[in-house]
N, C-alpha and C. Protein backbone atom coordinates (compact mmCIF):
# COMPACT_ATOMS: atom_id res chain seq x y z
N UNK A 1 80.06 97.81 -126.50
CA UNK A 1 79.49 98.16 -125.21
C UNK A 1 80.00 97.18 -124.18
N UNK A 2 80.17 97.99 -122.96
CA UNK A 2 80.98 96.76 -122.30
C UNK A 2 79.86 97.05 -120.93
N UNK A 3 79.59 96.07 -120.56
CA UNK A 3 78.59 95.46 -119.68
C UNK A 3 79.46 95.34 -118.12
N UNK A 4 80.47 95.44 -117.52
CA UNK A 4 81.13 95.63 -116.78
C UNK A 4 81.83 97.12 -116.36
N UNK A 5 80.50 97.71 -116.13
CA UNK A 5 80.44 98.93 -115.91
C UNK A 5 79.45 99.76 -114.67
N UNK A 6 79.22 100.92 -114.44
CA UNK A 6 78.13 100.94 -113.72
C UNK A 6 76.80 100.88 -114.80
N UNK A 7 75.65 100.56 -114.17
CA UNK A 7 74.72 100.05 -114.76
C UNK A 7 73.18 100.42 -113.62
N UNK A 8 72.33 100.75 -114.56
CA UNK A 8 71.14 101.06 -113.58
C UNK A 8 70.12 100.12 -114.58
N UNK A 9 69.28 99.33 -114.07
CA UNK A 9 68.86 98.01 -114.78
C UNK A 9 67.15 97.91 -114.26
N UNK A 10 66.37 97.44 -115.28
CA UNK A 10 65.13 97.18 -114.48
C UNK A 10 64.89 95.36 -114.83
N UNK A 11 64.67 94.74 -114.08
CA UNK A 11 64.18 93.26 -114.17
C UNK A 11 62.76 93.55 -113.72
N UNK A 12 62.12 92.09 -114.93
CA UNK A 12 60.25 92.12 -114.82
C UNK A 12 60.19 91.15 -115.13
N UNK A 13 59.06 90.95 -114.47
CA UNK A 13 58.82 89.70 -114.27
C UNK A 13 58.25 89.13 -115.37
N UNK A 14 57.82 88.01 -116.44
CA UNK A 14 57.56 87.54 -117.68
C UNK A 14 56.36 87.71 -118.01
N UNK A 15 55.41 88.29 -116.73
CA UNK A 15 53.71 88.50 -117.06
C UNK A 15 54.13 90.37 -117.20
N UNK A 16 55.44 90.93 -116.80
CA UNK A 16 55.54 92.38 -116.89
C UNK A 16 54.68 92.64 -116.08
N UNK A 17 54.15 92.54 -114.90
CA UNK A 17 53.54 92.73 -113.49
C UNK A 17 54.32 93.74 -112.91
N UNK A 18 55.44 93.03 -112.55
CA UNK A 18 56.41 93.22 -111.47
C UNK A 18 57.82 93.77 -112.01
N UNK A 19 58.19 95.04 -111.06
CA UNK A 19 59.69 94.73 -111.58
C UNK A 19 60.31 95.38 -110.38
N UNK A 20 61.42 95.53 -111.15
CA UNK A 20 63.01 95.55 -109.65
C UNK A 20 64.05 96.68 -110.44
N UNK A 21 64.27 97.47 -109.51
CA UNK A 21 65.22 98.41 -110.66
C UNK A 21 66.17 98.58 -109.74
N UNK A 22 67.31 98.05 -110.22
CA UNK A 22 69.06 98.50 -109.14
C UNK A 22 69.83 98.65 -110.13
N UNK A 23 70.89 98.64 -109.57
CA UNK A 23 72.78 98.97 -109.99
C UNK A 23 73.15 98.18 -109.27
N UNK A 24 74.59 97.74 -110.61
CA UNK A 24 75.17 96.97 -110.20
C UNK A 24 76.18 97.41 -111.03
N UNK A 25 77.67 97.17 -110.72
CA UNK A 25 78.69 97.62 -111.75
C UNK A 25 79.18 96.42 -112.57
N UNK A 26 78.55 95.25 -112.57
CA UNK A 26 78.93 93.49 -113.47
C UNK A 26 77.36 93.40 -113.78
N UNK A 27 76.82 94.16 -114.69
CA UNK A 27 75.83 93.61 -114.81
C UNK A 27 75.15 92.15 -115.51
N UNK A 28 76.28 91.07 -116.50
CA UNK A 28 76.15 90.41 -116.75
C UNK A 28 76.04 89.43 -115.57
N UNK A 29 76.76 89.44 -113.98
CA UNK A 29 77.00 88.63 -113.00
C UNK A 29 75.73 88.96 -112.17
N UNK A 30 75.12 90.07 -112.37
CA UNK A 30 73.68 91.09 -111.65
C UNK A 30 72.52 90.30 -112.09
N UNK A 31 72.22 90.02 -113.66
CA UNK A 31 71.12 89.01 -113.73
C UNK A 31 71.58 87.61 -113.95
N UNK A 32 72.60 87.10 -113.73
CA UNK A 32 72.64 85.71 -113.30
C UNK A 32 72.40 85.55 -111.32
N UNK A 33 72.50 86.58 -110.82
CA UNK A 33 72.52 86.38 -109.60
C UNK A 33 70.86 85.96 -109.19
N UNK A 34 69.98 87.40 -110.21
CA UNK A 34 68.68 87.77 -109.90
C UNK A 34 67.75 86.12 -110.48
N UNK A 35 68.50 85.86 -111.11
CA UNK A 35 68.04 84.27 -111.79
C UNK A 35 68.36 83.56 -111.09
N UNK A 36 68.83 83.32 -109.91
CA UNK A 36 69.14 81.92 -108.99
C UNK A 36 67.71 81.79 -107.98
N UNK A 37 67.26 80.66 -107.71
CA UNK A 37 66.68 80.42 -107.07
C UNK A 37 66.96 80.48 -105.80
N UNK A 38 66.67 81.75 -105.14
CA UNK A 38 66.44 82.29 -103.86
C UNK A 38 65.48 82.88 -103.82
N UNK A 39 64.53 82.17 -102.30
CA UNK A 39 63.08 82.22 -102.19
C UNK A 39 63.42 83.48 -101.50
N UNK A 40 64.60 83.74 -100.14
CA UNK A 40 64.26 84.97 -99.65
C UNK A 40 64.87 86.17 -99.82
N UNK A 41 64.42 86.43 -101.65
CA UNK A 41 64.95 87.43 -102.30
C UNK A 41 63.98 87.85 -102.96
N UNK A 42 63.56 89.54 -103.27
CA UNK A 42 62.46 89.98 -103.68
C UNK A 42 62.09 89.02 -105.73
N UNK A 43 63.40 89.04 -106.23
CA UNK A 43 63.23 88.49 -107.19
C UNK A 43 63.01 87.04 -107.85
N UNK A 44 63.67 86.34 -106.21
CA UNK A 44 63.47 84.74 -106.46
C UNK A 44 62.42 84.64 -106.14
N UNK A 45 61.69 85.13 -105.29
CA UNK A 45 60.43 84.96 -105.04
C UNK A 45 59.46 84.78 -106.26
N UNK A 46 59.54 85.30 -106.98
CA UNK A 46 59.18 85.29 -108.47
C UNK A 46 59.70 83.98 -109.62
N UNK A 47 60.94 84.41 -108.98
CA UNK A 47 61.81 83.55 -110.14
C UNK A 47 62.02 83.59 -111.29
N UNK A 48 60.91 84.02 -112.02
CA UNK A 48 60.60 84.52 -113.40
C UNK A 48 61.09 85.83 -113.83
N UNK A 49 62.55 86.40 -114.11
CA UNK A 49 62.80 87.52 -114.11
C UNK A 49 63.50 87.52 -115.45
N UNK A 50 63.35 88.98 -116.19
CA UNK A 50 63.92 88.99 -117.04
C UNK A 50 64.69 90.54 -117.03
N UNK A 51 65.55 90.89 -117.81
CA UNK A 51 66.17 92.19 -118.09
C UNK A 51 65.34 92.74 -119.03
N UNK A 52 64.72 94.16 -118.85
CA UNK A 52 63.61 95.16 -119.39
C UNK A 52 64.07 95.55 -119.95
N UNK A 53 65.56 96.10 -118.90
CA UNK A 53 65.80 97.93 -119.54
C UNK A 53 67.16 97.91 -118.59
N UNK A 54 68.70 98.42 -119.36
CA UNK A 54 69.66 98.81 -118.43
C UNK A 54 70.38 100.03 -119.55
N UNK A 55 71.21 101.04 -118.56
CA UNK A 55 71.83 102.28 -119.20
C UNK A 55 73.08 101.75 -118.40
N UNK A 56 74.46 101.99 -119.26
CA UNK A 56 75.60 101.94 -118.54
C UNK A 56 76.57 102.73 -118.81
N UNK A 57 77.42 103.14 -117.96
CA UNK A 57 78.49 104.54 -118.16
C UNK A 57 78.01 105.03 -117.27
N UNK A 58 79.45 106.25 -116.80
CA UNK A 58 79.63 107.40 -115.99
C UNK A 58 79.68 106.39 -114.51
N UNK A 59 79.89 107.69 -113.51
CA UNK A 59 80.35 106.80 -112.35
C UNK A 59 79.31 106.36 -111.36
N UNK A 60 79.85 105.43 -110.29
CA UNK A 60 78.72 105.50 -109.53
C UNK A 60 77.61 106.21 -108.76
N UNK A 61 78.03 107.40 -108.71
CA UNK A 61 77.24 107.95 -108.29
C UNK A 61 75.83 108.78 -109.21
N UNK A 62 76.31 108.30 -110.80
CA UNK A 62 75.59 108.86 -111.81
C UNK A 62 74.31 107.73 -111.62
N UNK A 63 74.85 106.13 -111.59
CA UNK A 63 73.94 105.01 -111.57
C UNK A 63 72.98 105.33 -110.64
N UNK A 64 73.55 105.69 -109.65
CA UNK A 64 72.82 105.64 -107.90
C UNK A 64 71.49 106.49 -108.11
N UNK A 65 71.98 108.10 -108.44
CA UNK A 65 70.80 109.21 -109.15
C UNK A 65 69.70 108.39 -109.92
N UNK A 66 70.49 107.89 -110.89
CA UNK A 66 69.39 107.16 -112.01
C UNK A 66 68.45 106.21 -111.52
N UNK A 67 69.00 105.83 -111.09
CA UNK A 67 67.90 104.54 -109.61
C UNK A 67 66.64 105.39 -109.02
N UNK A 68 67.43 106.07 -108.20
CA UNK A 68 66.25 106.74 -107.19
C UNK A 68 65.46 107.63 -108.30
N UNK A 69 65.55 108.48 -109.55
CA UNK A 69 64.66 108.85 -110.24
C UNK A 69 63.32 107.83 -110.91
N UNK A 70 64.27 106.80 -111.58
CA UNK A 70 63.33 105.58 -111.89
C UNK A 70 62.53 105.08 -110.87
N UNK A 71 62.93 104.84 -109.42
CA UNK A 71 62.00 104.36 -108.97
C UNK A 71 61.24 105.43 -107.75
N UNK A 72 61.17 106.63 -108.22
CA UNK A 72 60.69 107.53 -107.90
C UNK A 72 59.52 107.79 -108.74
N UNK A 73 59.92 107.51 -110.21
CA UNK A 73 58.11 107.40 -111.17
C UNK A 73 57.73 106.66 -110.85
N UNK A 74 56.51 107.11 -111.74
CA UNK A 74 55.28 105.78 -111.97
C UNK A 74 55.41 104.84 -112.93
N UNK A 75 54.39 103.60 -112.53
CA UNK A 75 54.83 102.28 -113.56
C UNK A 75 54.61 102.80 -114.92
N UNK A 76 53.85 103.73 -115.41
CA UNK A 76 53.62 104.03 -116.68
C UNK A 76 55.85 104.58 -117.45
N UNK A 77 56.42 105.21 -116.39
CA UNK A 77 57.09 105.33 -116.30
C UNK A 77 58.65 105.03 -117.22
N UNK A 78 58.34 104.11 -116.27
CA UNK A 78 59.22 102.85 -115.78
C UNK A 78 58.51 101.74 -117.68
N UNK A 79 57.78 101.90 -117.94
CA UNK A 79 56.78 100.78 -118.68
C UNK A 79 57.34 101.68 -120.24
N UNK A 80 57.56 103.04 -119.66
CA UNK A 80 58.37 103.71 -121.45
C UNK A 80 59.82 103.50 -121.25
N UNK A 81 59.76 103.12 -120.44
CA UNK A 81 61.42 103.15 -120.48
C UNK A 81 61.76 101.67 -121.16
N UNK A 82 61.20 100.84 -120.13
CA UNK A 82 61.41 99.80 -121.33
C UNK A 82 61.49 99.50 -122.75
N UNK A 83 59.82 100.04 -122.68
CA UNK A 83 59.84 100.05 -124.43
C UNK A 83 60.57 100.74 -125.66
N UNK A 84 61.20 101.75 -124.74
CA UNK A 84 62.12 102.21 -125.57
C UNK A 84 63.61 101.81 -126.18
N UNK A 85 63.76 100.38 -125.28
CA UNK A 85 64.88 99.70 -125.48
C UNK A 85 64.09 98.65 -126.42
N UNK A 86 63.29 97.89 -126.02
CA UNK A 86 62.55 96.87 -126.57
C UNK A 86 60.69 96.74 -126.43
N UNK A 87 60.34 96.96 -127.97
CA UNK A 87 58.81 97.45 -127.20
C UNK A 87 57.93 96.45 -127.15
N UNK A 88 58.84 95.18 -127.04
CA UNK A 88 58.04 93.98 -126.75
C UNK A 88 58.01 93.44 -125.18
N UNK A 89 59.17 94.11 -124.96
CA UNK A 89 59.56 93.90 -123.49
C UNK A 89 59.73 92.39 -123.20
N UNK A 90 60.40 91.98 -124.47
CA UNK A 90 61.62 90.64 -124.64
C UNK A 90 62.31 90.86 -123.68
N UNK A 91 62.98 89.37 -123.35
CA UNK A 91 64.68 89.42 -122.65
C UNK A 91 65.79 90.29 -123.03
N UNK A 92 65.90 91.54 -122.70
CA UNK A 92 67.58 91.54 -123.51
C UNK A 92 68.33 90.98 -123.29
N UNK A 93 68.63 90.09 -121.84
CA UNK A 93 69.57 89.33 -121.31
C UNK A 93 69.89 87.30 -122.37
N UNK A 94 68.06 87.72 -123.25
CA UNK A 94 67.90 86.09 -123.25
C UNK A 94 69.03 85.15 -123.69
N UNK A 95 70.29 85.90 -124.79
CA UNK A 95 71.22 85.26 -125.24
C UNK A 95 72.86 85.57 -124.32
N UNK A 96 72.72 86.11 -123.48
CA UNK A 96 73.90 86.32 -122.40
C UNK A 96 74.26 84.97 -121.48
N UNK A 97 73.10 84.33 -121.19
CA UNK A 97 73.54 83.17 -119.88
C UNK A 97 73.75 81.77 -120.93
């Protein structure tokens, strides 16, 4: 699987409160970015972010769709989607940085 692709991704926050769902086509460079300490950024604000949930392939405009559906549900949503990658709603990112 190659991670330098398009990518539609959810980051949450470590209490799983909060999360953030975009695209990015480097998604390995996407949550090192969302991990820098920047206060006036919805995610630094937090700081505490982890990778939930990402799908990658097809083109950008497939990612873009996938976005606005995800964050068009509800958190219950968004909360299976995760678990369906990981139903602990671990880091997947934790061994990447």
């Amino acid at each position: 699987m190659s991670y330098d692709t398009n990518c539609v991704y959810i980051m949450s926050s470590f209490d799983n409160k909060v999360t953030y769902t975009g695209v990015t086509s480097i998604l390995l460079r996407r949550v090192a970015e969302h991990r820098e300490d920047k206060p006036s950024t919805f995610t630094g604000k937090n700081k505490d972010y982890k990778l939930a949930f990402f799908a990658c392939g097809g083109n950008i405009m497939t990612a873009l769709n996938r976005e606005k559906q995800i964050k068009a549900n509800s958190r219950a949503y968004r909360g299976n989607l995760i678990r369906s990658m990981k139903p602990d709603w671990k880091d997947l990112a934790e061994d990447w940085l």
